[in-house]
C-alpha atoms as a PDB file:
ATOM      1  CA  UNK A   1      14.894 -10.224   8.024  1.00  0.00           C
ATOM      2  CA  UNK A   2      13.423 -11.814   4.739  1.00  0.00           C
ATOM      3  CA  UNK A   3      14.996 -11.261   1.267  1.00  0.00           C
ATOM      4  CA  UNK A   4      12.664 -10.424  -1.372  1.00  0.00           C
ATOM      5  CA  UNK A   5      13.764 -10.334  -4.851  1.00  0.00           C
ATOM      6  CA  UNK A   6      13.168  -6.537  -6.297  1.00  0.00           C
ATOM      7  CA  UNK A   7      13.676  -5.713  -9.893  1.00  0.00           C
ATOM      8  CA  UNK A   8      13.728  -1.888 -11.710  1.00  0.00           C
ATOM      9  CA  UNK A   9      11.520  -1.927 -14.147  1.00  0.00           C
ATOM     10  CA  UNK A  10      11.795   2.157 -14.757  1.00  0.00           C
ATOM     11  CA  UNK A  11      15.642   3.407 -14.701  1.00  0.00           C
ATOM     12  CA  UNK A  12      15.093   6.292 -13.262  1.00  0.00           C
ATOM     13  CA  UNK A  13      15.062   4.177  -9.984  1.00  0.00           C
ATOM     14  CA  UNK A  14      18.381   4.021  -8.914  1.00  0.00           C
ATOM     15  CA  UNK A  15      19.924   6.923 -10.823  1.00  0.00           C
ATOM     16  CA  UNK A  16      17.627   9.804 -10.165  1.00  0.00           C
ATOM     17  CA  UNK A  17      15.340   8.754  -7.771  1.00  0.00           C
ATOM     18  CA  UNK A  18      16.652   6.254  -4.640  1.00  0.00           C
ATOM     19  CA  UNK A  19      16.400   2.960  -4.279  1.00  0.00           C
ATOM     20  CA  UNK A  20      13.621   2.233  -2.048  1.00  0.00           C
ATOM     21  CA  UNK A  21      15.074   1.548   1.785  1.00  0.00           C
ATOM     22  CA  UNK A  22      14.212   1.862   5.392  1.00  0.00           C
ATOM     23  CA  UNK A  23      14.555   4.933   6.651  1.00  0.00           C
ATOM     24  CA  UNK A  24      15.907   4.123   9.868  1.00  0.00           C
ATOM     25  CA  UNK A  25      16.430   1.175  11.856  1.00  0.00           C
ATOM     26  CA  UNK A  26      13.023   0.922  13.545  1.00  0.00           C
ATOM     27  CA  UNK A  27      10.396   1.559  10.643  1.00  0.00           C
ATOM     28  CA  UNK A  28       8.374  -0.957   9.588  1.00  0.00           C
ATOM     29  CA  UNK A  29       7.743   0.382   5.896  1.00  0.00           C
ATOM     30  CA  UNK A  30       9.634   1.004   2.816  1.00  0.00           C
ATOM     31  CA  UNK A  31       9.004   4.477   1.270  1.00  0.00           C
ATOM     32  CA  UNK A  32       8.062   3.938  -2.485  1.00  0.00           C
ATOM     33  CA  UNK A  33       8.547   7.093  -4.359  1.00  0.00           C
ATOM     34  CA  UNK A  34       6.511   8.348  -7.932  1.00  0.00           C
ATOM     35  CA  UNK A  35       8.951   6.970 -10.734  1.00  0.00           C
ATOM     36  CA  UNK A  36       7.546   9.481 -12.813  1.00  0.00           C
ATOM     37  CA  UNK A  37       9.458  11.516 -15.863  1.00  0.00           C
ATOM     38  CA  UNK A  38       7.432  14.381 -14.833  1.00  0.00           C
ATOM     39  CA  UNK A  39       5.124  16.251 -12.526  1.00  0.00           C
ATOM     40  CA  UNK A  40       1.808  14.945 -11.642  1.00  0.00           C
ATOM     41  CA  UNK A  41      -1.250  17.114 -10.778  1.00  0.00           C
ATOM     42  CA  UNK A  42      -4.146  14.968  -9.232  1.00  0.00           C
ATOM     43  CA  UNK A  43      -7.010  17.372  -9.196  1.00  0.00           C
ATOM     44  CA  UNK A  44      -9.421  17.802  -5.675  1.00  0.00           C
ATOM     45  CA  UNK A  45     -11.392  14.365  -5.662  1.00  0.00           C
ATOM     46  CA  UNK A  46      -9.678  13.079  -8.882  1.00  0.00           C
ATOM     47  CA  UNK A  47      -7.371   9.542  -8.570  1.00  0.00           C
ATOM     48  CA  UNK A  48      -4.283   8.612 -10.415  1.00  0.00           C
ATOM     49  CA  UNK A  49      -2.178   5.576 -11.001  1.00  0.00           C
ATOM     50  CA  UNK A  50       1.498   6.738  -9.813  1.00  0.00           C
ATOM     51  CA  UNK A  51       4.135   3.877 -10.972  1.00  0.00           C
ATOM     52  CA  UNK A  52       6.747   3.270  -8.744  1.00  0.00           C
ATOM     53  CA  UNK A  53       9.651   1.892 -11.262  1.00  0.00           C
ATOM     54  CA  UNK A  54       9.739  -1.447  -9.075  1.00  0.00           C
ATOM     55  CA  UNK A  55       8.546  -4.836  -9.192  1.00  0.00           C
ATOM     56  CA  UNK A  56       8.864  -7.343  -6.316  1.00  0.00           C
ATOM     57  CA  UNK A  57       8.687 -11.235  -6.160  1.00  0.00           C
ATOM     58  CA  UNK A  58       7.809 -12.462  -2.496  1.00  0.00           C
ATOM     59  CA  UNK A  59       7.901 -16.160  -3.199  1.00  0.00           C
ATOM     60  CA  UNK A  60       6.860 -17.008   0.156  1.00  0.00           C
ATOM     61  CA  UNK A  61       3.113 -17.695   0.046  1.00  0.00           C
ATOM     62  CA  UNK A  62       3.004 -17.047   4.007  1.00  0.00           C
ATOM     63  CA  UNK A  63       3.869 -13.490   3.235  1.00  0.00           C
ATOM     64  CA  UNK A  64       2.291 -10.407   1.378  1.00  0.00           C
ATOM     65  CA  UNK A  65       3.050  -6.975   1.022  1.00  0.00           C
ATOM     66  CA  UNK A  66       0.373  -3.877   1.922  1.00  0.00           C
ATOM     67  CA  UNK A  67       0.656  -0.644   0.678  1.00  0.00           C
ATOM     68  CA  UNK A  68      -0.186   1.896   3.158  1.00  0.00           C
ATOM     69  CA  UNK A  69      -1.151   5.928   2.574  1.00  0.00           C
ATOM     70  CA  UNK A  70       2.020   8.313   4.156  1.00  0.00           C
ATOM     71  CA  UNK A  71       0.398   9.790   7.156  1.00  0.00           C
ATOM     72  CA  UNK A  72       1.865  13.188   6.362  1.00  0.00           C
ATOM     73  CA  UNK A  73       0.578  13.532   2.410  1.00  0.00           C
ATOM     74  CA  UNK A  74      -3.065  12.020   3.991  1.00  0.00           C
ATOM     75  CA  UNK A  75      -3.274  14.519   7.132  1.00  0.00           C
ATOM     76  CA  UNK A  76      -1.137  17.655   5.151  1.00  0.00           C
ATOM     77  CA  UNK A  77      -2.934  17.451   2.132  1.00  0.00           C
ATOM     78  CA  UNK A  78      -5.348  14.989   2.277  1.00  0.00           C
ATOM     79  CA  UNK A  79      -3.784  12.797  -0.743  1.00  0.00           C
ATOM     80  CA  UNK A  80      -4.029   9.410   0.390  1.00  0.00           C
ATOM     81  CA  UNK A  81      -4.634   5.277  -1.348  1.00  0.00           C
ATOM     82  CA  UNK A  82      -7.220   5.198  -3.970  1.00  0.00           C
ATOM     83  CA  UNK A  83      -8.505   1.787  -2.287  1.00  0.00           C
ATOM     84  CA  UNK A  84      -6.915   2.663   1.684  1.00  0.00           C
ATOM     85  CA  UNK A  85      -4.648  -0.344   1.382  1.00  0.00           C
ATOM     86  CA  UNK A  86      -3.130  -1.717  -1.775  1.00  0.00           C
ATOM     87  CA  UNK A  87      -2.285  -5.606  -1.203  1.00  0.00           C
ATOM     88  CA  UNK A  88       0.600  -7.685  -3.379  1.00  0.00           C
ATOM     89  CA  UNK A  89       0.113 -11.277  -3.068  1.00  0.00           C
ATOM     90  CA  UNK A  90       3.207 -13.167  -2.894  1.00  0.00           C
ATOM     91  CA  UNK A  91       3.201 -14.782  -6.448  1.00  0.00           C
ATOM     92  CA  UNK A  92       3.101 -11.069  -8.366  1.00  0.00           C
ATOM     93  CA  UNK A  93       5.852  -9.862 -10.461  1.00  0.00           C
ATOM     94  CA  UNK A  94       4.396  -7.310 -12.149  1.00  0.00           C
ATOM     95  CA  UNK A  95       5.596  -3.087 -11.382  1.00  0.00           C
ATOM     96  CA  UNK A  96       3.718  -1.850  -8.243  1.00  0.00           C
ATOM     97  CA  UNK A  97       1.541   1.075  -9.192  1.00  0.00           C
ATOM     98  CA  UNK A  98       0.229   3.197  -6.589  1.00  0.00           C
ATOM     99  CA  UNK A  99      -3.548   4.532  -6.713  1.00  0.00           C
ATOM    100  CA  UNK A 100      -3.366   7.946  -5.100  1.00  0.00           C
ATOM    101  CA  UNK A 101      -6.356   9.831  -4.849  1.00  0.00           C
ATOM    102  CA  UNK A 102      -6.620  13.677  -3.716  1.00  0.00           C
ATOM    103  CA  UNK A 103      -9.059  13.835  -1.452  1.00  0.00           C
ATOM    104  CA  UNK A 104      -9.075  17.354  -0.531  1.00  0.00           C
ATOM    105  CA  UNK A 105     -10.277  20.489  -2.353  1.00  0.00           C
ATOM    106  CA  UNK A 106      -7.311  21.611  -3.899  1.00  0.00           C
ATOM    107  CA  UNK A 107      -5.347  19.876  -6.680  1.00  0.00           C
ATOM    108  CA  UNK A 108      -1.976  18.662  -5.723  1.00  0.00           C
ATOM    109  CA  UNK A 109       1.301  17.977  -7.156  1.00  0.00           C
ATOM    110  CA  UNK A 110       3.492  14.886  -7.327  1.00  0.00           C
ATOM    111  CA  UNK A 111       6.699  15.162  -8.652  1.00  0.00           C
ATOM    112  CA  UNK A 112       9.477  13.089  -9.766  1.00  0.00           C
ATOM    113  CA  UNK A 113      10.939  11.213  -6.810  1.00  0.00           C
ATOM    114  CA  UNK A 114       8.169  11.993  -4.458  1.00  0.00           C
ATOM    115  CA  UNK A 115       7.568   9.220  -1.608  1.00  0.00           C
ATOM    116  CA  UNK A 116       3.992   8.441  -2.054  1.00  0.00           C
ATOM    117  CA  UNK A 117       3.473   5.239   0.252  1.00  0.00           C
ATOM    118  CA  UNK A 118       5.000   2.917   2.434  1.00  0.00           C
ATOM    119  CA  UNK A 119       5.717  -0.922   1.660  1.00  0.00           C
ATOM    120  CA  UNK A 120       5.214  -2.817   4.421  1.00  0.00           C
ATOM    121  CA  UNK A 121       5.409  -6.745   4.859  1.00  0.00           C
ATOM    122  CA  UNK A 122       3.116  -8.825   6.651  1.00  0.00           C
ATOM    123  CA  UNK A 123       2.443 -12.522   7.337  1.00  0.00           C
ATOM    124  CA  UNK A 124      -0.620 -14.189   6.085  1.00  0.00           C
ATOM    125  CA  UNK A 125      -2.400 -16.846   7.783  1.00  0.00           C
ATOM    126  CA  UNK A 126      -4.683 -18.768   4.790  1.00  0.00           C
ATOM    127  CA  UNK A 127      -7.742 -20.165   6.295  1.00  0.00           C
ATOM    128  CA  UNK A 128      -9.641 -22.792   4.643  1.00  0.00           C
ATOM    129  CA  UNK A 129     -13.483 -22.170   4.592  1.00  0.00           C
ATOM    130  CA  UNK A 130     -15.813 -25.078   5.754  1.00  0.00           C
ATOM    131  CA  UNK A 131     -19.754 -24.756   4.364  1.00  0.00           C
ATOM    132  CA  UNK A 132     -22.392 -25.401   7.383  1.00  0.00           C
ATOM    133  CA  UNK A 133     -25.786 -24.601   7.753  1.00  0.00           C
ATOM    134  CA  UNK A 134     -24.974 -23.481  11.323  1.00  0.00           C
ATOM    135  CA  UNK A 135     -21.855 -22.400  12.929  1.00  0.00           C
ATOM    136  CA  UNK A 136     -20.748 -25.226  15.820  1.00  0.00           C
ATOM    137  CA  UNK A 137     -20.978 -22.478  18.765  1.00  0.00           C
ATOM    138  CA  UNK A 138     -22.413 -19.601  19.529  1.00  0.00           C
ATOM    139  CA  UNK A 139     -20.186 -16.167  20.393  1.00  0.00           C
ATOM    140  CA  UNK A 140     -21.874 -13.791  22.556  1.00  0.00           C
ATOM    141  CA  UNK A 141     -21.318 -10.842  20.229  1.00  0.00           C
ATOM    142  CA  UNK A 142     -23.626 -13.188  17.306  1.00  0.00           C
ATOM    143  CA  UNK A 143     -24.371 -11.454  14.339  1.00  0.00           C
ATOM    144  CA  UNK A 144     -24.476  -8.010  16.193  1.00  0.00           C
ATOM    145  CA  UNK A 145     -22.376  -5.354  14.341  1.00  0.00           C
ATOM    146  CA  UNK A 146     -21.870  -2.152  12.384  1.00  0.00           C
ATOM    147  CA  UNK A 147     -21.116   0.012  16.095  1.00  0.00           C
ATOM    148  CA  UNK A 148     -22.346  -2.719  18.596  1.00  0.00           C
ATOM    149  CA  UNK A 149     -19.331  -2.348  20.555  1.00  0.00           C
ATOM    150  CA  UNK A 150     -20.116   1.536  21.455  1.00  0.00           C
ATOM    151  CA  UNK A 151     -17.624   4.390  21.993  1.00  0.00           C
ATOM    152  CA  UNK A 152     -14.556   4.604  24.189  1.00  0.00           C
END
C-alpha cells in the first residue's frame, strides 16, 4: 500500500464527519463525503461544487487519483460527476471539490457528511508523443471508429 500525505483543510472532517477510509478490506475506493456546514439541494439538471474538507499530496508522479460517481446516488437518484471522472494529478495540494450534478428530474439533497464519491488510485503510464507525417504500421482497425466494433 502507498502513503499519501492527506491534510483537513475543513474541521468538520474528523470531528463531525469521518475521516475518509476504506470501507472494507477489498474496496478499491475511498468514500469522500460533502464537508458541508449545511444541506445542499442540487436542483433536476442543475450542478454543484460539493467540498470535501480534504486535500491530498501524491508526490509520486507515476500515480494519480480519479474520482469516480457512487453507483448507488447515480442509479438511485441519478446524481452523479459533473465531468464522469474527476482526475488529481500527483503534484496538487489544493482541497478536492467534487462536481456533482443531478441528473434526474427531481431536486436532491446532500447533507452534511454525505459520501458523494469514491477516491480511487491509479498508476499512470506518461507517454511521450513523437510528430510523423505517417504512423510506422498499419493496425487493421485504421482510423475506423465511433461503433466499428458492433454489439455483443
Amino acid at each position: 500500500m502507498k502513503t499519501i500525505e492527506a491534510k483537513i483543510i475543513n474541521p468538520l472532517l474528523g470531528t463531525s464527519i469521518p475521516l475518509p477510509d476504506y470501507s472494507t478490506d477489498g474496496a478499491a475506493g475511498i468514500d469522500l463525503s460533502a464537508c458541508i456546514e449545511t444541506s445542499v439541494t442540487i436542483e433536476a439538471n442543475q450542478t454543484k461544487i460539493i467540498p470535501s474538507g480534504l486535500a491530498i499530496h501524491i508526490h509520486d508522479p507515476q500515480l494519480a487519483a480519479v474520482l469516480l460517481p457512487r453507483s448507488g446516488l447515480g442509479i438511485k437518484h441519478g446524481v452523479i460527476l459533473a465531468n464522469s471522472v474527476g482526475l488529481i494529478d500527483s503534484d496538487y495540494q489544493g482541497e478536492i471539490k467534487i462536481g456533482v450534478w443531478n441528473r434526474s428530474e427531481q431536486a436532491f439533497t446532500i447533507n452534511t457528511g454525505d459520501r458523494i464519491c469514491q477516491l480511487v488510485f491509479v498508476p499512470v503510464v506518461m507517454g511521450k508523443l513523437t510528430w510523423v507525417n505517417e504512423f510506422s504500421q498499419d493496425s487493421d482497425r485504421g482510423e475506423q471508429g465511433l461503433g466499428h466494433t458492433g454489439h455483443q
